[in-house]
PDB file of N, CA and C in Angstrom:
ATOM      1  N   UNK A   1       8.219  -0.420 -22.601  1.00  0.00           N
ATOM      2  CA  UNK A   1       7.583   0.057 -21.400  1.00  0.00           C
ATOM      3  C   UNK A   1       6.224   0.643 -21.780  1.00  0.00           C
ATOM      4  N   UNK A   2       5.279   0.390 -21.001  1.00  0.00           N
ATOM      5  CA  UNK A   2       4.070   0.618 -21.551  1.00  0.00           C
ATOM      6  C   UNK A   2       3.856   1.990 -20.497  1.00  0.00           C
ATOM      7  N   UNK A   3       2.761   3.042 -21.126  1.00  0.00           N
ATOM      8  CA  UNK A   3       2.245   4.370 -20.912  1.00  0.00           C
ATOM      9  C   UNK A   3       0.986   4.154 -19.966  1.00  0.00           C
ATOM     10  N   UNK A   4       1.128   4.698 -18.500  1.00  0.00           N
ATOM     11  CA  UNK A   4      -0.024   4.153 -17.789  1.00  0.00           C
ATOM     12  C   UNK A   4      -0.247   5.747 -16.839  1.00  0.00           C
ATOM     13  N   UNK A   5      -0.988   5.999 -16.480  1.00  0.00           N
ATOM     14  CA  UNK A   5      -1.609   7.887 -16.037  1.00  0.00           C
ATOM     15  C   UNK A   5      -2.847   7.491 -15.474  1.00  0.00           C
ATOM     16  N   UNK A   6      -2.926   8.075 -14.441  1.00  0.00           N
ATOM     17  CA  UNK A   6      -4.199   8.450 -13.731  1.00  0.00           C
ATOM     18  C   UNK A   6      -5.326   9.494 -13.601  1.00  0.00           C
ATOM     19  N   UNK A   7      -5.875   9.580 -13.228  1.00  0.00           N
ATOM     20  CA  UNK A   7      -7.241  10.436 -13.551  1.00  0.00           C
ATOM     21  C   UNK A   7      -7.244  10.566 -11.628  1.00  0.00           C
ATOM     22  N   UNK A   8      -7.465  11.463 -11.435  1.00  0.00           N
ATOM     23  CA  UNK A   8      -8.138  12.166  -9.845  1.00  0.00           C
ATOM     24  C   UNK A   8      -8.686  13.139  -9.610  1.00  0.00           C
ATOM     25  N   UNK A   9      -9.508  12.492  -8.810  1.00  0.00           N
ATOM     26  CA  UNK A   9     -10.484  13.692  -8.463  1.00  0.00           C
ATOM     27  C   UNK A   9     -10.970  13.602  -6.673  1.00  0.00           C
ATOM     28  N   UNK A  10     -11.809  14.604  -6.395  1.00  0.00           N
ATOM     29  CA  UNK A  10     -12.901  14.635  -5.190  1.00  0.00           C
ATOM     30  C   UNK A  10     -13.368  13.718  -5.589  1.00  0.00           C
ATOM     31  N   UNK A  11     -14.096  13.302  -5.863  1.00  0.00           N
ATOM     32  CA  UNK A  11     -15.304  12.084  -6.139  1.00  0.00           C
ATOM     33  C   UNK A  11     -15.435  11.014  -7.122  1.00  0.00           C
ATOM     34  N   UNK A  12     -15.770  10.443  -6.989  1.00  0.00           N
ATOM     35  CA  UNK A  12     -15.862   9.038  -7.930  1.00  0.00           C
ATOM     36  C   UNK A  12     -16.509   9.987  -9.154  1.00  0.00           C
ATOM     37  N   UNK A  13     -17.502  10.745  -9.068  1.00  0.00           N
ATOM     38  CA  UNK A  13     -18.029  11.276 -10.007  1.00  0.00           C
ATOM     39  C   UNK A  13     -17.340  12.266 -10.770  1.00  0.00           C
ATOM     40  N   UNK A  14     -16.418  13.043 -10.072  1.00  0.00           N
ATOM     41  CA  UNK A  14     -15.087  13.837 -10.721  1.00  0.00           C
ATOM     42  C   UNK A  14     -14.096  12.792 -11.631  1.00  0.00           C
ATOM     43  N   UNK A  15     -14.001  11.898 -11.402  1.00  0.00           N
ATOM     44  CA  UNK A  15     -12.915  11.264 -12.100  1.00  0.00           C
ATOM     45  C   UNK A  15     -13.602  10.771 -13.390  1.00  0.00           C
ATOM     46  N   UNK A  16     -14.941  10.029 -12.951  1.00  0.00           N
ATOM     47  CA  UNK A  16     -15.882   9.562 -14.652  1.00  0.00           C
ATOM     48  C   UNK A  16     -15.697  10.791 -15.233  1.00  0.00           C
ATOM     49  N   UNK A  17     -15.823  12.060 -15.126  1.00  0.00           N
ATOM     50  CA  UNK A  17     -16.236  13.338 -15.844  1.00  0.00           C
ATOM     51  C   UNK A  17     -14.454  13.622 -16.615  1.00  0.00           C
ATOM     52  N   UNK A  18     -13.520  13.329 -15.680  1.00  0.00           N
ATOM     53  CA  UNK A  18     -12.824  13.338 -16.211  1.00  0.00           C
ATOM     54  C   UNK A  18     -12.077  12.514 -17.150  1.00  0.00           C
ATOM     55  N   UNK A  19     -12.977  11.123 -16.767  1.00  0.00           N
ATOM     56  CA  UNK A  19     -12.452  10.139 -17.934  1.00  0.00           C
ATOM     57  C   UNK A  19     -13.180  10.492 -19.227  1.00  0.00           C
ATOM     58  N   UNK A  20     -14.182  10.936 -19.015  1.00  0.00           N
ATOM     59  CA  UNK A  20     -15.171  11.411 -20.180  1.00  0.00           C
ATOM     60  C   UNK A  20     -14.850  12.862 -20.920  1.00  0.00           C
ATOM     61  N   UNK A  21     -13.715  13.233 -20.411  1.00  0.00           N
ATOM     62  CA  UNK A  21     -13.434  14.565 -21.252  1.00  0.00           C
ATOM     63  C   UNK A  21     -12.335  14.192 -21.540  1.00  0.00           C
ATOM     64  N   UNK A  22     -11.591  13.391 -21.162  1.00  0.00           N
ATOM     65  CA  UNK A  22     -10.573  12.310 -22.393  1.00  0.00           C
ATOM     66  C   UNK A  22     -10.812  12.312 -23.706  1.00  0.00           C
ATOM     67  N   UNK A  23     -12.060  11.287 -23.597  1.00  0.00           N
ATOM     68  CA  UNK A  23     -12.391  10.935 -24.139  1.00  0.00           C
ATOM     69  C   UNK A  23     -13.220  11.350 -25.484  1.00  0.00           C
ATOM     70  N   UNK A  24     -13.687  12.761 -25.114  1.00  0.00           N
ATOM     71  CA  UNK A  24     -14.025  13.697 -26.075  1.00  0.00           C
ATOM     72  C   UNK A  24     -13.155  14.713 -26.861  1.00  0.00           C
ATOM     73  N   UNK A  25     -12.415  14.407 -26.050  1.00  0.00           N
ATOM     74  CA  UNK A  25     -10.685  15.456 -26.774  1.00  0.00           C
ATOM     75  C   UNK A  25     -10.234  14.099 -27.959  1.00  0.00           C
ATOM     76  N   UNK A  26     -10.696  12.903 -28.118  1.00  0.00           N
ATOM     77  CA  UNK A  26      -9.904  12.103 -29.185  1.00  0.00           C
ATOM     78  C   UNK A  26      -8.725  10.828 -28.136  1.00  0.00           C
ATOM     79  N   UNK A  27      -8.691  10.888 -26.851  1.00  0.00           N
ATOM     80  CA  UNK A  27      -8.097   9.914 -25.940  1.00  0.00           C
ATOM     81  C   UNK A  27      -8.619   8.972 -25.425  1.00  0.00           C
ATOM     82  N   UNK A  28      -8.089   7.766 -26.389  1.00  0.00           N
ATOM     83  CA  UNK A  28      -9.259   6.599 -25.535  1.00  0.00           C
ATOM     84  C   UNK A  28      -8.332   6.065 -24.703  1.00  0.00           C
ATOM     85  N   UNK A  29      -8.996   5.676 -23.870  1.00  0.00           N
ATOM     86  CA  UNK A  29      -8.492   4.831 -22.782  1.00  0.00           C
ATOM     87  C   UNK A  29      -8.665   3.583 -22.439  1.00  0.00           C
ATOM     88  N   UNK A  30      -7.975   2.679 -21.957  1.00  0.00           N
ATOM     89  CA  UNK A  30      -8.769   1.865 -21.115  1.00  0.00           C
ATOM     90  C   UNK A  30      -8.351   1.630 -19.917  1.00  0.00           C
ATOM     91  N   UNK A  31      -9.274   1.750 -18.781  1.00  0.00           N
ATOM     92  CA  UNK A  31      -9.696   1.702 -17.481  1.00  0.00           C
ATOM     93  C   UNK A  31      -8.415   0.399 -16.922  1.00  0.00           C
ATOM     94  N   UNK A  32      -7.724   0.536 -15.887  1.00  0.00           N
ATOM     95  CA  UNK A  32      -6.953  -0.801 -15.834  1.00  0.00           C
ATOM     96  C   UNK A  32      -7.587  -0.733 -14.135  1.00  0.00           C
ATOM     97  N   UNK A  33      -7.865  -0.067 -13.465  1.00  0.00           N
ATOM     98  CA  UNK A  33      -8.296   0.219 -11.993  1.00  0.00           C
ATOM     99  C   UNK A  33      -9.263   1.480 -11.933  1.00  0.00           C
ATOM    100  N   UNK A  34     -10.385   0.696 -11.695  1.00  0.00           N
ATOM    101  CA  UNK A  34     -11.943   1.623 -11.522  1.00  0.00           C
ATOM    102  C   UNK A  34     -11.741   2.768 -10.423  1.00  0.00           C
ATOM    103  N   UNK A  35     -12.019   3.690 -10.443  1.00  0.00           N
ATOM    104  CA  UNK A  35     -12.278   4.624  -9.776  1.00  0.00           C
ATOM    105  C   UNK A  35     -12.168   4.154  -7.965  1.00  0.00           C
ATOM    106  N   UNK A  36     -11.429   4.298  -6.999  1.00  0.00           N
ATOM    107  CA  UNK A  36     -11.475   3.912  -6.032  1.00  0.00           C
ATOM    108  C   UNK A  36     -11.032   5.112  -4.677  1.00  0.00           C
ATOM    109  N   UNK A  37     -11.370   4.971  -3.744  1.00  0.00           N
ATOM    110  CA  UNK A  37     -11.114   6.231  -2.889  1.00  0.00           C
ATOM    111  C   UNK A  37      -9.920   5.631  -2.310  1.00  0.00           C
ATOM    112  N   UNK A  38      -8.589   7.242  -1.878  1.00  0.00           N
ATOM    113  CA  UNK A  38      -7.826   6.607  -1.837  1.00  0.00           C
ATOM    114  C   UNK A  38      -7.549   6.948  -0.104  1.00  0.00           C
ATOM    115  N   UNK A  39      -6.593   6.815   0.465  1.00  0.00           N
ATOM    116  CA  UNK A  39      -6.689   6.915   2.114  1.00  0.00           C
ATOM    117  C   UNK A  39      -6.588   8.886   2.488  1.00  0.00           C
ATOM    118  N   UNK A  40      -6.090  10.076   1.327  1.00  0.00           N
ATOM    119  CA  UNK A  40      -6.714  11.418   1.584  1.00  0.00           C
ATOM    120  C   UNK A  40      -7.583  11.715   1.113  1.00  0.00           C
ATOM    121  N   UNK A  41      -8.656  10.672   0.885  1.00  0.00           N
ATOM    122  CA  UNK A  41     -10.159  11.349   0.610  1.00  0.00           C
ATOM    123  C   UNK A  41      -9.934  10.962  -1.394  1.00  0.00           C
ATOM    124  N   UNK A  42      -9.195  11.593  -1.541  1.00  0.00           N
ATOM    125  CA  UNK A  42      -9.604  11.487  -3.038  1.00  0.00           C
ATOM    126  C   UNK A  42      -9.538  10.654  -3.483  1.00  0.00           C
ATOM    127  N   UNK A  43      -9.878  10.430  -4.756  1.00  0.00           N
ATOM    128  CA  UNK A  43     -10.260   9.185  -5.355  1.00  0.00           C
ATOM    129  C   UNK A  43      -9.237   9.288  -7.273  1.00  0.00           C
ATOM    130  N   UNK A  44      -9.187   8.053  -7.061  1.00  0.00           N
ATOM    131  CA  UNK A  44      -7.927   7.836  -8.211  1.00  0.00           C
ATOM    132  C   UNK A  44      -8.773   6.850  -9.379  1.00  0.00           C
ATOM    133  N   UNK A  45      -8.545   6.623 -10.642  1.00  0.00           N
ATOM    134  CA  UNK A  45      -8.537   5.460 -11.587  1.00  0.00           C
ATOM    135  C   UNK A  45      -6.985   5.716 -12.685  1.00  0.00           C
ATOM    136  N   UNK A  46      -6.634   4.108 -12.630  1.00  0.00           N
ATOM    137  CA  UNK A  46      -5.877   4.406 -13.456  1.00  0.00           C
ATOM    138  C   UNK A  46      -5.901   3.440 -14.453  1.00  0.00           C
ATOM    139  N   UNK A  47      -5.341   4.398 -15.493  1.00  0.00           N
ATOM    140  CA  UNK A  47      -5.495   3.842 -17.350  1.00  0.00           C
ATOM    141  C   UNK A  47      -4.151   3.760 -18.048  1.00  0.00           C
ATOM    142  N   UNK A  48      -4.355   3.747 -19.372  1.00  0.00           N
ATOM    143  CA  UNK A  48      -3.763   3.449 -19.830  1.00  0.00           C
ATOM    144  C   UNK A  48      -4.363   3.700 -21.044  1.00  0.00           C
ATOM    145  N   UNK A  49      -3.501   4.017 -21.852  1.00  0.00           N
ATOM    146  CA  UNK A  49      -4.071   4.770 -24.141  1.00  0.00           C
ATOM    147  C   UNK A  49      -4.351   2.984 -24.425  1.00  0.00           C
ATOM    148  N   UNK A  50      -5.035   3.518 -25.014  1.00  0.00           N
ATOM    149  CA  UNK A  50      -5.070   2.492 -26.606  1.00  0.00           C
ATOM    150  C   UNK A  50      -4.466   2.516 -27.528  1.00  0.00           C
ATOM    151  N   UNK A  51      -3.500   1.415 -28.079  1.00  0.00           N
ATOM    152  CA  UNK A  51      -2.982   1.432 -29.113  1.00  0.00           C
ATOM    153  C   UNK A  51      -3.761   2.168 -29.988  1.00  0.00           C
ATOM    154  N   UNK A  52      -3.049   3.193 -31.192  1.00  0.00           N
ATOM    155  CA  UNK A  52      -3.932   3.433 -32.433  1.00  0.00           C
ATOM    156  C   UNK A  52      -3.307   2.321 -33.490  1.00  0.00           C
ATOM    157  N   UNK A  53      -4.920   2.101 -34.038  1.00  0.00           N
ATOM    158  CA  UNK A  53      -5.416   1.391 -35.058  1.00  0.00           C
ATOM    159  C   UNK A  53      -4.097   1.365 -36.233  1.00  0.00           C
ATOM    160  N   UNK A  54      -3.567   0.329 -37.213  1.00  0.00           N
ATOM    161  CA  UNK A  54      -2.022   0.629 -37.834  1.00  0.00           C
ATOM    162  C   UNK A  54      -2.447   1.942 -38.965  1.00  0.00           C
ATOM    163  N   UNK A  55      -1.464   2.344 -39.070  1.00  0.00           N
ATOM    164  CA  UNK A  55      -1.668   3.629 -40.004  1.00  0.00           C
ATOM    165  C   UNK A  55      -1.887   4.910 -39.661  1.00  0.00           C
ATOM    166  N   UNK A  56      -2.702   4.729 -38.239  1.00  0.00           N
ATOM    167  CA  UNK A  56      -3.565   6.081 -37.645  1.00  0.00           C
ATOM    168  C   UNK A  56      -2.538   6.528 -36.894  1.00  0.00           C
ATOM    169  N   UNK A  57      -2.339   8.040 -36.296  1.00  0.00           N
ATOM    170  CA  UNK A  57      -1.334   8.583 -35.384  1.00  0.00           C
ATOM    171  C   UNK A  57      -0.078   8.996 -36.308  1.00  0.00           C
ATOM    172  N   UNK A  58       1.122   9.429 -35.688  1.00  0.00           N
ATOM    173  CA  UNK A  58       1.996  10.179 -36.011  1.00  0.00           C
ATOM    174  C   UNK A  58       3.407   9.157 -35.886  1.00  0.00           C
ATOM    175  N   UNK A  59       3.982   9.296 -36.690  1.00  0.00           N
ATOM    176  CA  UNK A  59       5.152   8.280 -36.318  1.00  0.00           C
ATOM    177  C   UNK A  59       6.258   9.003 -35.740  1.00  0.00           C
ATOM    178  N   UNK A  60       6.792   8.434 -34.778  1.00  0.00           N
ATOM    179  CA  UNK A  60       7.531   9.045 -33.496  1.00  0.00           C
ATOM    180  C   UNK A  60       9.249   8.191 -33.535  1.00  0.00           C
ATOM    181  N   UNK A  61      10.089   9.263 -34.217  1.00  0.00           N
ATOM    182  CA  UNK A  61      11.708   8.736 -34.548  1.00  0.00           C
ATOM    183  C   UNK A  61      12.164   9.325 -33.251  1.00  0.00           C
ATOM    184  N   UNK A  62      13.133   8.338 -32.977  1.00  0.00           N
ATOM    185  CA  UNK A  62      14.212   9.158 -31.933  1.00  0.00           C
ATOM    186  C   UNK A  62      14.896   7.860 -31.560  1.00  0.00           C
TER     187      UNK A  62
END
């Protein structure tokens, strides 16, 4: 099952800011649905992580 999360905001411009402070914390993303307004005014994009690169990240037992 793949890991998919949204970003929302007031404004198209709230949500870039928030994709962009993702992105500075070390969370890349990629964009699967651009920023779009939704029918209460606010506006949604939704993503999804990037695989990390092999080796990189934490290995996760359970």
């Amino acid at each position: 099952m793949g890991v998919r999360f949204g970003v929302m905001g007031d404004s198209a411009a709230e949500v870039a800011e928030g994709l962009s402070l993702l992105r500075a914390h070390g969370v890349e993303v990629t964009v699967v649905q651009e920023p779009r307004e939704m029918t209460d005014g606010r506006w949604l994009a939704r993503v999804t992580p990037k695989a990390p690169a092999v080796g990189e990240g934490q290995a996760v037992e359970g």
